[in-house]
Structure formats: structure tokens, C-alpha cells
N, C-alpha and C. Protein backbone atom coordinates (compact mmCIF):
# COMPACT_ATOMS: atom_id res chain seq x y z
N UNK A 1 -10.40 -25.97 16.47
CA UNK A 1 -9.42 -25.12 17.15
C UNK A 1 -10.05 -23.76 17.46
N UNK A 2 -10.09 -23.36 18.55
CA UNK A 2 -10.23 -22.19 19.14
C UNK A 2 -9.38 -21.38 19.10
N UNK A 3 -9.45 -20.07 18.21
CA UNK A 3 -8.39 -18.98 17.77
C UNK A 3 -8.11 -18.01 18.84
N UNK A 4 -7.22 -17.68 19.55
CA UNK A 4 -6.96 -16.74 20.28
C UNK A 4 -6.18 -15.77 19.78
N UNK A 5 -5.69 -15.20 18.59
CA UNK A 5 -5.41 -14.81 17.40
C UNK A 5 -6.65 -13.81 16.98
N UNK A 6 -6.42 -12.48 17.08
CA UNK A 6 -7.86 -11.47 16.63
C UNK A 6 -7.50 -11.76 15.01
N UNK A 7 -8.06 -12.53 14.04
CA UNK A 7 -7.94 -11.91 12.89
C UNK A 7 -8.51 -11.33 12.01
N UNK A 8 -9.05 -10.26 12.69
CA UNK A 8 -9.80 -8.84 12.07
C UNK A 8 -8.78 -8.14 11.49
N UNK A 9 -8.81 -7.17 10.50
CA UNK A 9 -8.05 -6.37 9.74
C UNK A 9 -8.17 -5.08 10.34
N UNK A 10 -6.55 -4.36 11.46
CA UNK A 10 -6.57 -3.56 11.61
C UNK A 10 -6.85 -2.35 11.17
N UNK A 11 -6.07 -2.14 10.23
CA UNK A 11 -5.95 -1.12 9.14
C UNK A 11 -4.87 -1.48 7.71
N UNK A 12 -5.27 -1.44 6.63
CA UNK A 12 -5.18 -1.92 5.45
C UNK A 12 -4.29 -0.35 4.28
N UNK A 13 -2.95 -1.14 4.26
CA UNK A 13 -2.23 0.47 3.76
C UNK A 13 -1.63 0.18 1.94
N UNK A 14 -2.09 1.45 0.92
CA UNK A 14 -1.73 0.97 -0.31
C UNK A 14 -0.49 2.14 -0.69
N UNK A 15 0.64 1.19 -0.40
CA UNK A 15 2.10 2.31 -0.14
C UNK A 15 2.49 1.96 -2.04
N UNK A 16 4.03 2.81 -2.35
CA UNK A 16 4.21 2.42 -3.53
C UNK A 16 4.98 1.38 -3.45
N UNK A 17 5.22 0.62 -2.70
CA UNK A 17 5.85 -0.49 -3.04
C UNK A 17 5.05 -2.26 -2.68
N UNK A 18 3.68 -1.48 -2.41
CA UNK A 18 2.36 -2.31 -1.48
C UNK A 18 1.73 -2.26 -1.02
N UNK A 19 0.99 -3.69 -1.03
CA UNK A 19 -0.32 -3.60 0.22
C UNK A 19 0.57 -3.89 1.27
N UNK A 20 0.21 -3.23 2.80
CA UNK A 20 0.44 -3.84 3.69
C UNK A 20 -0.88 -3.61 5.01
N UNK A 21 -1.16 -5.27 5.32
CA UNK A 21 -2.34 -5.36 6.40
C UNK A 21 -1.97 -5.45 7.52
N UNK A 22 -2.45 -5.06 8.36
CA UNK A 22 -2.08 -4.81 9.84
C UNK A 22 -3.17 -5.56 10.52
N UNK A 23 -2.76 -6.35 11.22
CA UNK A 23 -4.01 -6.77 12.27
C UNK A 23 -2.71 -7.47 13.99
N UNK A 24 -4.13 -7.52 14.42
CA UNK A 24 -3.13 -7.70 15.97
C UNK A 24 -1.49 -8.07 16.21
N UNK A 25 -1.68 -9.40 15.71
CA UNK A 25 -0.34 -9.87 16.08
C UNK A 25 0.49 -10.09 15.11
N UNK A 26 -0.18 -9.69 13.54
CA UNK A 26 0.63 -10.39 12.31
C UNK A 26 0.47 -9.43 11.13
N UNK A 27 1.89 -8.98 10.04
CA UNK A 27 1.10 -7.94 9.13
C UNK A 27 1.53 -9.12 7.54
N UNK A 28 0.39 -8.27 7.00
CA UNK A 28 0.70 -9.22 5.33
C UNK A 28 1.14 -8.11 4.59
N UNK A 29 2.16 -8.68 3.98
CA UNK A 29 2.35 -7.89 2.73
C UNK A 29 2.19 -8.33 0.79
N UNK A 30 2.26 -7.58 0.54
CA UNK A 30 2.42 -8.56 -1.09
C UNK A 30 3.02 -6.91 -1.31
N UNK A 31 3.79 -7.10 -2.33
CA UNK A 31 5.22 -6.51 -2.69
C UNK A 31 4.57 -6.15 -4.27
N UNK A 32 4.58 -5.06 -4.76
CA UNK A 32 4.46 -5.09 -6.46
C UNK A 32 5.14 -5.62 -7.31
N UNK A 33 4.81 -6.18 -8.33
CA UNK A 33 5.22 -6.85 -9.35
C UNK A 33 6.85 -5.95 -9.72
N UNK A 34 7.88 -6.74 -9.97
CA UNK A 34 9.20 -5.97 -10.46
C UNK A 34 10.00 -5.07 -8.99
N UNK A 35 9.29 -4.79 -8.74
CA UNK A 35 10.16 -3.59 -6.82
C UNK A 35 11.15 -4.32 -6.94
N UNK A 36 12.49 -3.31 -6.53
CA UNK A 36 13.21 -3.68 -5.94
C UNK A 36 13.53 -3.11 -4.30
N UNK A 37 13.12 -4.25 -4.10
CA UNK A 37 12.80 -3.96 -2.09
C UNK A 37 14.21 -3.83 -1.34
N UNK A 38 14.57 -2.55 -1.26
CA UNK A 38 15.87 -2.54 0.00
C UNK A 38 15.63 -1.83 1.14
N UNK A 39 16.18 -1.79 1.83
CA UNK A 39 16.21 -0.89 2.91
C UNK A 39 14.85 0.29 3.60
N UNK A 40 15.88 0.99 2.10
CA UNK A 40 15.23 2.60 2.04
C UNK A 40 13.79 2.67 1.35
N UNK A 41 13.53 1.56 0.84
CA UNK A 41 11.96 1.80 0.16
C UNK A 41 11.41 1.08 1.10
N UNK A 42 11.72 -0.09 2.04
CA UNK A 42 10.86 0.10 3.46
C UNK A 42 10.73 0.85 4.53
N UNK A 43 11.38 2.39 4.20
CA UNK A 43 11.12 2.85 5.46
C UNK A 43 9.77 3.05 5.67
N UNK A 44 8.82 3.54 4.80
CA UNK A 44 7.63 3.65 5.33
C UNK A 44 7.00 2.35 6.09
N UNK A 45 7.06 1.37 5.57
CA UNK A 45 6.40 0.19 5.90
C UNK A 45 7.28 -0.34 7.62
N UNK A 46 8.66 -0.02 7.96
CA UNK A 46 9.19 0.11 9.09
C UNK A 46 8.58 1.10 9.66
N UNK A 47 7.97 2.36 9.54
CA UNK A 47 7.50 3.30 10.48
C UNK A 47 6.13 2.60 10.65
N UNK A 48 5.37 2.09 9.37
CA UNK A 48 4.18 1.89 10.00
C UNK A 48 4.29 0.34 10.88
N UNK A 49 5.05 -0.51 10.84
CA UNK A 49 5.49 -1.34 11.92
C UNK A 49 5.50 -0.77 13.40
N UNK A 50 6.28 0.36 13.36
CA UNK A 50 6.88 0.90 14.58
C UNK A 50 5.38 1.37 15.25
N UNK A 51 4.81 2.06 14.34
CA UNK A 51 2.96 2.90 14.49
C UNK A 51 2.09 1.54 15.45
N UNK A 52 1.92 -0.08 14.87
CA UNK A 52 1.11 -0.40 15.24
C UNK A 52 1.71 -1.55 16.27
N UNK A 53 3.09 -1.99 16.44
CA UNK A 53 3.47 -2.95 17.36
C UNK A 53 4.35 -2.15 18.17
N UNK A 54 4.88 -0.88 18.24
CA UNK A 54 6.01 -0.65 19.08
C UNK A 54 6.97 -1.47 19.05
N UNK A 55 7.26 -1.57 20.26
CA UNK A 55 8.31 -2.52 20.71
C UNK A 55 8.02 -3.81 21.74
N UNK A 56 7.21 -3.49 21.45
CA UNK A 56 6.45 -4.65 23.05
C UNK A 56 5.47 -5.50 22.21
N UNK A 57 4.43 -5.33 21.53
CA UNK A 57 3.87 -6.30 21.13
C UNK A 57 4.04 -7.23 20.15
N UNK A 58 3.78 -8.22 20.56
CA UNK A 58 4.69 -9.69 19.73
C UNK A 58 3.91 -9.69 18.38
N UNK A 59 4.34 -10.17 16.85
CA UNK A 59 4.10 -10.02 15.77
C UNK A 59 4.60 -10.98 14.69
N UNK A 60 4.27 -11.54 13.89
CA UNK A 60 4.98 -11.94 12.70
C UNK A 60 4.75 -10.74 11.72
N UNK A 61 5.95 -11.39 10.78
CA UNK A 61 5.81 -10.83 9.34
C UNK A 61 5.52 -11.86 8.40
N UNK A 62 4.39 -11.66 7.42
CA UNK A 62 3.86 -12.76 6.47
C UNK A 62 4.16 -11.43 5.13
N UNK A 63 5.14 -12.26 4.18
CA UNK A 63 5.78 -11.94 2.88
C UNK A 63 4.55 -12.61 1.80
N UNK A 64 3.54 -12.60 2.10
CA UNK A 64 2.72 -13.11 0.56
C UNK A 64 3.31 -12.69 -0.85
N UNK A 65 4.31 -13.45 -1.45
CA UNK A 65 4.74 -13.22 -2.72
C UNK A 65 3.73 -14.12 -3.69
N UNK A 66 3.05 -12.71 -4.21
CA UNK A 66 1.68 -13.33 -5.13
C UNK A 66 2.74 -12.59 -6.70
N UNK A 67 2.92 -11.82 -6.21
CA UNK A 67 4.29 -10.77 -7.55
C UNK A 67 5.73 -11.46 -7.59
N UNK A 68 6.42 -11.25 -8.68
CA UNK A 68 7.90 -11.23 -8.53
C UNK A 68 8.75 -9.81 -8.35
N UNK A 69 9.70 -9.83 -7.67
CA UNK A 69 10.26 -8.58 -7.25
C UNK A 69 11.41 -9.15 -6.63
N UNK A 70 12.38 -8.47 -6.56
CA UNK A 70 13.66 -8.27 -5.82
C UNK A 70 13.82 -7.56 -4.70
N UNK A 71 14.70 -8.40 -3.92
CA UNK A 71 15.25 -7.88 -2.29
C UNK A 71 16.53 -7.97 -2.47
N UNK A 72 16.93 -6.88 -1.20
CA UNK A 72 18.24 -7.36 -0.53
C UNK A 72 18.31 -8.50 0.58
N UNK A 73 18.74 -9.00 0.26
CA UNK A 73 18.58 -9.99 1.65
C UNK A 73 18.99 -9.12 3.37
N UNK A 74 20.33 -8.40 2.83
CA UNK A 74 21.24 -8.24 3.91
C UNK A 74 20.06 -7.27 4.58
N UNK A 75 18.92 -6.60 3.64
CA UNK A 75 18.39 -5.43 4.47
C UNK A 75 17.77 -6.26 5.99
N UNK A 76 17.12 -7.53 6.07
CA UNK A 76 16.66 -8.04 6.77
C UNK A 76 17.42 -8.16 8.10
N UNK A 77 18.71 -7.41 8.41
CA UNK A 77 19.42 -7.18 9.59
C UNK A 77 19.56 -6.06 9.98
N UNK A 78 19.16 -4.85 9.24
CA UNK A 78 18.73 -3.82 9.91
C UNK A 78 17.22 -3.95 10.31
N UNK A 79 16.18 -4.78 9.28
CA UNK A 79 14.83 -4.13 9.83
C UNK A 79 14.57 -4.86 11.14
N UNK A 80 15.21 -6.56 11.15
CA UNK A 80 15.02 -7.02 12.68
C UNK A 80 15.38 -6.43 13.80
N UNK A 81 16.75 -5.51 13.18
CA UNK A 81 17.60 -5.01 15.27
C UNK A 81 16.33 -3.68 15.07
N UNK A 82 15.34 -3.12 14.51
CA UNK A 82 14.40 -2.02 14.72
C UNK A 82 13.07 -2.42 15.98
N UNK A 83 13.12 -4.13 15.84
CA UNK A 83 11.91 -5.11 16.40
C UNK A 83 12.15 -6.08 17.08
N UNK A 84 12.69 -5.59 18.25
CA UNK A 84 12.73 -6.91 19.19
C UNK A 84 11.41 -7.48 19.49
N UNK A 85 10.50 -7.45 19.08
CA UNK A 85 9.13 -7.90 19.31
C UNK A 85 8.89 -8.84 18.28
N UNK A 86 9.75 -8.76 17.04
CA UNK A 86 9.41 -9.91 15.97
C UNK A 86 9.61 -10.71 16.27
N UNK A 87 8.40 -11.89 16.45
CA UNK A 87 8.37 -13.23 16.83
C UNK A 87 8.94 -14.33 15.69
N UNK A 88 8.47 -14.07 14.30
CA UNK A 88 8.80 -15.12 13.43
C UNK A 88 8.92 -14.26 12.13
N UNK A 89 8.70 -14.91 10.87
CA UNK A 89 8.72 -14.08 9.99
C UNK A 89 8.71 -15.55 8.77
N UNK A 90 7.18 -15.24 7.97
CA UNK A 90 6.56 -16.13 7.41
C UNK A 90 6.68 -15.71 5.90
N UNK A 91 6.84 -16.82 4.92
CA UNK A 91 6.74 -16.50 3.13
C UNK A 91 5.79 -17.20 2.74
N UNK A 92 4.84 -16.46 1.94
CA UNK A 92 3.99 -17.80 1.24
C UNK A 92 4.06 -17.68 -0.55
N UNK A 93 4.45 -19.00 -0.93
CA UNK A 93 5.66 -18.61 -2.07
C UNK A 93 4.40 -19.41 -2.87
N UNK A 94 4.34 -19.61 -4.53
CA UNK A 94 2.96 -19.44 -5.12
C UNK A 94 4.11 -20.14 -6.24
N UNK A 95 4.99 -21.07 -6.16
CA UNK A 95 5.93 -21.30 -7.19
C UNK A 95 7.10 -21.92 -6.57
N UNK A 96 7.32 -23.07 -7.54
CA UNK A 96 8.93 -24.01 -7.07
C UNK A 96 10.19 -22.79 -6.96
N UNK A 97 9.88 -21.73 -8.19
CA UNK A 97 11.18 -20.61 -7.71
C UNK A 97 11.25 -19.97 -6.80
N UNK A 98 10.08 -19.53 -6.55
CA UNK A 98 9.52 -18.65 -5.25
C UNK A 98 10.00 -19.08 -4.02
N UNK A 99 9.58 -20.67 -3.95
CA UNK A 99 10.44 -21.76 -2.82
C UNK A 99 11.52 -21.74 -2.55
N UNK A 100 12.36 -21.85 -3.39
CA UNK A 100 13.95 -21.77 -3.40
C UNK A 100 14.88 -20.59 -3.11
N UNK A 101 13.84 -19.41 -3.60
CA UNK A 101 14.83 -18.15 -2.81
C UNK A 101 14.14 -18.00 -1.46
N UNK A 102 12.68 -17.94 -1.18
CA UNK A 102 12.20 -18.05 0.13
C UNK A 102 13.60 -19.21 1.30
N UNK A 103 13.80 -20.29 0.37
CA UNK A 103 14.62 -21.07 1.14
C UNK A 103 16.16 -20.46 1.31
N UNK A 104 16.57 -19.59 0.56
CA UNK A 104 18.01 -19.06 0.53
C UNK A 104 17.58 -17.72 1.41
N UNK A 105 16.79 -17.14 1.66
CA UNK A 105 16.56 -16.44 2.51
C UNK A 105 16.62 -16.81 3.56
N UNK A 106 16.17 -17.23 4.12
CA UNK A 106 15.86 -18.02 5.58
C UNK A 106 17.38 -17.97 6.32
N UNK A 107 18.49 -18.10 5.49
CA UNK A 107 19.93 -17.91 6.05
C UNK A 107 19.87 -16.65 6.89
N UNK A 108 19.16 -15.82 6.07
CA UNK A 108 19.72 -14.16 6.32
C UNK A 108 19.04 -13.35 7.81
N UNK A 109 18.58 -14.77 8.34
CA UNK A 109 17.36 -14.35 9.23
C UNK A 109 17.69 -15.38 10.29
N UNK A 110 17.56 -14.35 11.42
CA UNK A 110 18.02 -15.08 12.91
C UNK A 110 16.65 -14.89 14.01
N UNK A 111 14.95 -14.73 13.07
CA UNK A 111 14.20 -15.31 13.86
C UNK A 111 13.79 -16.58 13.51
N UNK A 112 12.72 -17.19 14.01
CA UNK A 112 11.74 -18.43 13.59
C UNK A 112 11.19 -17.95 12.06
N UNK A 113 11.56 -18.76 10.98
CA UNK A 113 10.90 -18.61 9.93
C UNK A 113 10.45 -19.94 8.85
N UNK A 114 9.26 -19.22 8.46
CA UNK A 114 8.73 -20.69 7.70
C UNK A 114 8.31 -20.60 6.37
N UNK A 115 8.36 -21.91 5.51
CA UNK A 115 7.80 -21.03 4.36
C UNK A 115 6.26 -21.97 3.98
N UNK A 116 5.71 -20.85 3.33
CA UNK A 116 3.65 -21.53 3.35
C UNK A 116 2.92 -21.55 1.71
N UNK A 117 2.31 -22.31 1.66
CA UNK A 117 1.33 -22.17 0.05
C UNK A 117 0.36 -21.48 0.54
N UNK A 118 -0.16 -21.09 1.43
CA UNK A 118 -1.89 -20.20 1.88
C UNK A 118 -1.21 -19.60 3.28
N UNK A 119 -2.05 -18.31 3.15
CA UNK A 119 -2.06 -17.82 4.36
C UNK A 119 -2.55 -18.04 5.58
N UNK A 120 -3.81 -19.01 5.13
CA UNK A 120 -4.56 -19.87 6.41
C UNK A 120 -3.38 -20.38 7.42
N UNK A 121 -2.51 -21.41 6.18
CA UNK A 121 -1.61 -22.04 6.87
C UNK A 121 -0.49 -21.18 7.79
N UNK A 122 -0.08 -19.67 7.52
CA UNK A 122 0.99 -18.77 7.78
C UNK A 122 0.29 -18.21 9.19
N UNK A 123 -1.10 -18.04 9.43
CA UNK A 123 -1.65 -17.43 10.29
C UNK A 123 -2.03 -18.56 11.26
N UNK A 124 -2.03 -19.90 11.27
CA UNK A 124 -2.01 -20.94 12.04
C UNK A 124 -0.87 -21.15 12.67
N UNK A 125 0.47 -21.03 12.23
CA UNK A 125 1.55 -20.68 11.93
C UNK A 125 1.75 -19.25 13.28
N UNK A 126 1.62 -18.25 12.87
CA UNK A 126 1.53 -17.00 13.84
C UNK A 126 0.80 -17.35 15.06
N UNK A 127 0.04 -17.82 15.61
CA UNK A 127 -0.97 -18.76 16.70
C UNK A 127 -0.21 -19.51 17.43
N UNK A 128 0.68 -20.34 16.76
CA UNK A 128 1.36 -20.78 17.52
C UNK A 128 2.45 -20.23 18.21
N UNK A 129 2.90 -19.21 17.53
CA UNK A 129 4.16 -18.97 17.80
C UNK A 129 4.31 -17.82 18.92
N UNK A 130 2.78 -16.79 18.66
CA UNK A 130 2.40 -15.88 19.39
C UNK A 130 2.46 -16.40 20.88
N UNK A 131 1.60 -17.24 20.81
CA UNK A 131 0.59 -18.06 22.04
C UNK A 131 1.17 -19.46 22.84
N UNK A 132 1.78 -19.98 22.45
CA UNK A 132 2.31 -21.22 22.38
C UNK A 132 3.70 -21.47 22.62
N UNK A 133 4.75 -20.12 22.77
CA UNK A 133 5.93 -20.33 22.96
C UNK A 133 6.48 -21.21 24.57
């Protein structure tokens, strides 16, 4: 397969609630161990969204839960109406529990979403969805 997918590492950010990687069309995150992720502790990670896709360029979000931590679910309806450019929005869960809320999530979310064991698979995944619609 021929990648049309840059996956070089834009710029690579260590916030307090994470890593988050930026590259063309797709960002990774992994979440710290224990966070409780709402809203307001993503605003930074929403501004730096806003910094490298605007509004125009198409993107997934890849959730690498390598940690355990807590979300709101409901926040996931403010950060989508911020990104009409979000194409999909990917989990790669490392655990049968991990699976099961990744899967009760998926309700709370009105783009394309999938859930992955490797990121290979999540970024094969983004390729298509980018490129291929």
C-alpha cells in the first residue's frame, strides 16, 4: 500500500494532562494515568487543535489509552461543534475494560468512530477515511 497519509510528526506537545502528537491529518493522544478529562482541562489541547487544523483541514482524533483515567462523555459535544473538519475519531484500548467503555462511548459521538489494539491499525484507519471518502 502506498501511503498518501504524511506520517511525519508535526510537532509533539507535553501538556498536564498529556502527550499530544500532531501530524498532518491525525493527532495522538495518551491521557495521564488517573486525569479526570472534562471539558475545561481540554482547553489547551482544543486550542492546539484549532493552531494546527483550523477549520478546513480534515483530521482524526486517535485516544491511545495506554493509562487509565476518566472522561466526561457529554464533553465530546462541545469539542466536536468546535471542528467541523473532524473526520473520525479513533480509541486504541490495551484491555477487555478499556473495550467496553471505548464501546459505551461511541454513543456519545456523531462522527465515524472505531475502536483499535495498535496504532498502525488507527492510522490505516485515518487513510481511509481522509482519502477514500
Amino acid at each position: 500500500m502506498q501511503w498518501k497519509i504524511n506520517k511525519n510528526l508535526i510537532k509533539k506537545y507535553d501538556l498536564d494532562i498529556g502527550t499530544v502528537s500532531f501530524y498532518e491529518n491525525y493527532v495522538v493522544t495518551e491521557i495521564k494515568e488517573g486525569i479526570l478529562l472534562n471539558y475545561e482541562k481540554a482547553g489547551q489541547l482544543l486550542l492546539l487543535g484549532k493552531e494546527h487544523y483550523g477549520n478546513n483541514i480534515p483530521f482524526v482524533y486517535i485516544s491511545n489509552r495506554i493509562h487509565s483515567y476518566s472522561f466526561e462523555p457529554t464533553a465530546h459535544f462541545k469539542s466536536t461543534e468546535l471542528f467541523p473538519n473532524l473526520k473520525g475519531y479513533a480509541v486504541i484500548t490495551h484491555n477487555a475494560i478499556g473495550n467496553k467503555i471505548a464501546e459505551l462511548e461511541q454513543s456519545f459521538l456523531n462522527t465515524p468512530t472505531q475502536i483499535f489494539n495498535s496504532l498502525e491499525d488507527a492510522v490505516i484507519w485515518v487513510e481511509q477515511l481522509i482519502f477514500h471518502d
